[in-house]
N, C-alpha and C. Protein backbone atom coordinates (compact mmCIF):
# COMPACT_ATOMS: atom_id res chain seq x y z
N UNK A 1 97.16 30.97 117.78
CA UNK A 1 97.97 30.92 116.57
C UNK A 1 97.18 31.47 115.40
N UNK A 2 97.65 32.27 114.42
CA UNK A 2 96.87 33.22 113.40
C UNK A 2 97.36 32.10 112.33
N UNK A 3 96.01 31.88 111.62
CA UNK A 3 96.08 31.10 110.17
C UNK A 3 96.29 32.40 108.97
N UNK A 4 97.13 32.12 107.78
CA UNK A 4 97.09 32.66 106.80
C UNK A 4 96.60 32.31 105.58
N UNK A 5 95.87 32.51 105.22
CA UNK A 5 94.89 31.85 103.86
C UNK A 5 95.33 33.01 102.43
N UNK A 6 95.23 32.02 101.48
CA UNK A 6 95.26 33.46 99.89
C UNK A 6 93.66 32.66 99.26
N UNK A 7 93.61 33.71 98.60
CA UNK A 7 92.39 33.77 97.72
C UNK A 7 92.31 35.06 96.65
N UNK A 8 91.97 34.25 95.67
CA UNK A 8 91.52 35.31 94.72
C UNK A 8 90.62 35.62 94.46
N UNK A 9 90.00 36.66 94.34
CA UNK A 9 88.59 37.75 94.28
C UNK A 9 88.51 37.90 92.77
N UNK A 10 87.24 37.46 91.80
CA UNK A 10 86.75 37.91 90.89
C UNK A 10 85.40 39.01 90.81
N UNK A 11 85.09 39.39 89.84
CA UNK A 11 83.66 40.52 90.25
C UNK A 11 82.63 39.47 89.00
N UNK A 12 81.65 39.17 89.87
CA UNK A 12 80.97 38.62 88.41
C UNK A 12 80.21 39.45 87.72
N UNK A 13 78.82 38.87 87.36
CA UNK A 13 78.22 39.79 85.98
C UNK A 13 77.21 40.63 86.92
N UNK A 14 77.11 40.65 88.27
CA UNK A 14 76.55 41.82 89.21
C UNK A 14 77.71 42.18 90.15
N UNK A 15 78.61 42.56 89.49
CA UNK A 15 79.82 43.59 90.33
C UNK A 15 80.00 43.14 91.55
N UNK A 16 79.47 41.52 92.52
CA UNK A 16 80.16 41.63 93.63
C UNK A 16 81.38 40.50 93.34
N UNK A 17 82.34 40.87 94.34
CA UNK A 17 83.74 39.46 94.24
C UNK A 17 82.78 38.23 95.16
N UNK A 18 83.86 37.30 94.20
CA UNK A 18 83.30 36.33 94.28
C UNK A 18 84.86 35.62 94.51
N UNK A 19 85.56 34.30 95.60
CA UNK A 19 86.71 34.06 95.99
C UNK A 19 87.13 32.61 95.35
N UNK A 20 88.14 32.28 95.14
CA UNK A 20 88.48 31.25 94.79
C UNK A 20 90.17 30.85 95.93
N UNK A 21 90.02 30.43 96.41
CA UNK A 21 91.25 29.97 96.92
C UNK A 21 92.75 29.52 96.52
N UNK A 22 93.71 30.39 96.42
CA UNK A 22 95.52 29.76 95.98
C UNK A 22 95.55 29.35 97.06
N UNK A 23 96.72 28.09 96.36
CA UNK A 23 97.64 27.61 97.24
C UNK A 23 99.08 27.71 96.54
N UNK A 24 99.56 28.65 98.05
CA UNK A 24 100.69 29.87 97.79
C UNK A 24 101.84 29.12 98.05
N UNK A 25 101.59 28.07 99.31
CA UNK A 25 102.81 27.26 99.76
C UNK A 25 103.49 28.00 100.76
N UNK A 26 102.95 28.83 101.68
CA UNK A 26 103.08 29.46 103.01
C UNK A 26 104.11 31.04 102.53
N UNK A 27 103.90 31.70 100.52
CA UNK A 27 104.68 32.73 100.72
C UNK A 27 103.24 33.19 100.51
N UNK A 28 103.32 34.45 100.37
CA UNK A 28 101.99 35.74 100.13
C UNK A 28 103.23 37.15 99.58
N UNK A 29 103.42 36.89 98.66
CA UNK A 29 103.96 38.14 97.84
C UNK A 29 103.27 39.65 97.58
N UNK A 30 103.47 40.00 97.50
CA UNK A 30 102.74 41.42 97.32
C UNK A 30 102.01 41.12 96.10
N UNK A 31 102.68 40.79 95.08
CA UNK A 31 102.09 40.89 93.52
C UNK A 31 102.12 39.18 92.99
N UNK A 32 101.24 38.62 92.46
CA UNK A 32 101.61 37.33 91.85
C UNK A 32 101.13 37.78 90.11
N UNK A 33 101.72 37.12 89.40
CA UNK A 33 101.81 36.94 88.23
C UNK A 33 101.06 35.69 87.50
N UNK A 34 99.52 35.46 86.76
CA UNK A 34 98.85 34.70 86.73
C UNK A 34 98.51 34.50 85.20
N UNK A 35 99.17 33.98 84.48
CA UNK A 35 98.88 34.06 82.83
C UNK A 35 97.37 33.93 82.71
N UNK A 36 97.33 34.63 81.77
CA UNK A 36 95.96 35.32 80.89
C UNK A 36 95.19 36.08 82.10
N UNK A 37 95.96 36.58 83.29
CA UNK A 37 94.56 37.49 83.98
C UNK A 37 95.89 38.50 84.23
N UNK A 38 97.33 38.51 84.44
CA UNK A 38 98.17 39.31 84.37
C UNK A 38 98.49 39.96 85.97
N UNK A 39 99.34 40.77 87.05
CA UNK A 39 99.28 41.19 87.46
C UNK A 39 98.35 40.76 88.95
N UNK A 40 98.16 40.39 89.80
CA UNK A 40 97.71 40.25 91.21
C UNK A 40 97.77 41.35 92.28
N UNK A 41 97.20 42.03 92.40
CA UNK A 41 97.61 42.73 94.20
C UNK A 41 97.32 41.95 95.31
N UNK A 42 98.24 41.76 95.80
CA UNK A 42 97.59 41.64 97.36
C UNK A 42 96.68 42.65 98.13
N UNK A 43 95.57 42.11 98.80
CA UNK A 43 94.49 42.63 99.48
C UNK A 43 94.52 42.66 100.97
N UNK A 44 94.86 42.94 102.29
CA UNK A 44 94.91 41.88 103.41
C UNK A 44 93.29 41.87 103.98
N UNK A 45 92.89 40.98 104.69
CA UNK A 45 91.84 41.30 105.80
C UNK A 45 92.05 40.07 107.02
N UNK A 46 92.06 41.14 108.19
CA UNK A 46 92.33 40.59 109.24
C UNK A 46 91.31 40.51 110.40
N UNK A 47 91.34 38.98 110.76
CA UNK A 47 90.33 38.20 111.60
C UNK A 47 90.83 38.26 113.22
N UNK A 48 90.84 38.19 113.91
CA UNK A 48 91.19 37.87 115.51
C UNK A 48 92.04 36.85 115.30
N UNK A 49 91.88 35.53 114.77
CA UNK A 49 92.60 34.17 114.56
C UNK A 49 93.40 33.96 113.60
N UNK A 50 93.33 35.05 112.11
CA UNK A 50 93.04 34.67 110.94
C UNK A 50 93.52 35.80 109.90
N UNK A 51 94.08 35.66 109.03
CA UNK A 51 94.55 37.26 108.68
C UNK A 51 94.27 36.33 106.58
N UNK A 52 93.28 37.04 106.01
CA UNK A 52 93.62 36.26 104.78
C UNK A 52 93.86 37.51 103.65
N UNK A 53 94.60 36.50 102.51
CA UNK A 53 95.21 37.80 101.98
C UNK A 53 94.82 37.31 100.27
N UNK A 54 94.10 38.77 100.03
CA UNK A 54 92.98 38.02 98.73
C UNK A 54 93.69 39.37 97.53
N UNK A 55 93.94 38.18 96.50
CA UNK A 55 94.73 39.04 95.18
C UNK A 55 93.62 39.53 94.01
N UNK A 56 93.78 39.91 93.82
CA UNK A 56 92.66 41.07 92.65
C UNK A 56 93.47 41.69 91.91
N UNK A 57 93.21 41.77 90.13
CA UNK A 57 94.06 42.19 89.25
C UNK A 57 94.16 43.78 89.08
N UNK A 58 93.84 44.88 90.06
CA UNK A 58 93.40 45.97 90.27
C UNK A 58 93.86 46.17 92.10
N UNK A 59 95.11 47.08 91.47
CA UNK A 59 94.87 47.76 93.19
C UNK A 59 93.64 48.28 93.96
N UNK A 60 93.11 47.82 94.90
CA UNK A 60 91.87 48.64 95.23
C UNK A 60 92.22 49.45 96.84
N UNK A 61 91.68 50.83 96.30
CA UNK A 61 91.82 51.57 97.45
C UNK A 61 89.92 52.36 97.55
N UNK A 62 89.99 52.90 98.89
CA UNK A 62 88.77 54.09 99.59
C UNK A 62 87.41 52.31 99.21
N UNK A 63 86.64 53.03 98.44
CA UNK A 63 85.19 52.31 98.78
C UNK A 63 85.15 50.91 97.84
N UNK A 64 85.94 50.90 97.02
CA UNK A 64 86.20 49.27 96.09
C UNK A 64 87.02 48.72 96.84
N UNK A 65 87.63 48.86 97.77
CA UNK A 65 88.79 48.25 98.91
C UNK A 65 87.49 47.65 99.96
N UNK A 66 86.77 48.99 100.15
CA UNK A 66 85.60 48.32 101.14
C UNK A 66 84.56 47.49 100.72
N UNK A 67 84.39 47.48 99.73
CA UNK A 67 83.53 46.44 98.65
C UNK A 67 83.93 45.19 99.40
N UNK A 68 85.51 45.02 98.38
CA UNK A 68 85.76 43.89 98.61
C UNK A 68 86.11 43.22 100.02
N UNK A 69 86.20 43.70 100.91
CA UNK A 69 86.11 43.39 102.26
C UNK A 69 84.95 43.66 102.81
N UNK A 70 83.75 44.04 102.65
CA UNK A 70 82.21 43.95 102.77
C UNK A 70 82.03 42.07 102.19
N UNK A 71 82.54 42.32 100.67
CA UNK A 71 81.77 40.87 99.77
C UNK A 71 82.68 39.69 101.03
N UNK A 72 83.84 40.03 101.14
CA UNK A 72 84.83 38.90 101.89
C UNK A 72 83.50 38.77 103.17
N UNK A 73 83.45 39.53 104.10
CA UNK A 73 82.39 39.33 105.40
C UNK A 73 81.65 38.36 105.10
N UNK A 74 80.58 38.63 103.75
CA UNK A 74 79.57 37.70 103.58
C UNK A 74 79.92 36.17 102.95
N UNK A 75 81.87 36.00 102.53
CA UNK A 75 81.90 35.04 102.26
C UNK A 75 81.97 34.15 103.16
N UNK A 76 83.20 34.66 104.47
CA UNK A 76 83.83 34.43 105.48
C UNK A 76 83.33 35.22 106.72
N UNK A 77 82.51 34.67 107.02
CA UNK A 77 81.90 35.56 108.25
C UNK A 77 82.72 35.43 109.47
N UNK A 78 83.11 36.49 110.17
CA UNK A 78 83.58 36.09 111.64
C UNK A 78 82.75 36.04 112.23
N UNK A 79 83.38 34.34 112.59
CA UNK A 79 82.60 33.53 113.78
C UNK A 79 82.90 33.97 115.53
């Protein structure tokens, strides 16, 4: 059975994301709407078990897409 997790990705004051966990209530929207940070993308990254889906106020595509799924590895390592 595949778990679905949300989390939100910040960049701190050395440019890597750093995650904080929503609780979405089992939707995952494309876009969430978050007063005073504005705007959400959905991110996906997918585990064997596990598929989590991390929002960032910046679409990220090519090597800031891979950033943030590099920083996710070292948050969430597959076990």
């Amino acid at each position: 059975m595949s778990v679905m997790e949300a989390f939100e990705a910040k960049k701190n004051v050395y440019f890597n994301y750093e995650f904080d966990e929503l609780i979405l209530g089992g939707d995952f929207p494309e876009t969430i709407h978050k007063s005073l940070v504005g705007m959400l993308y959905k991110h996906v990254v997918e585990y064997p078990n596990a598929t989590y889906c991390i929002y960032y106020n910046e679409e990220l595509v090519g090597d800031e897409l891979q950033k943030l799924k590099d920083d996710w590895m070292r948050y969430c390592p597959l076990v």
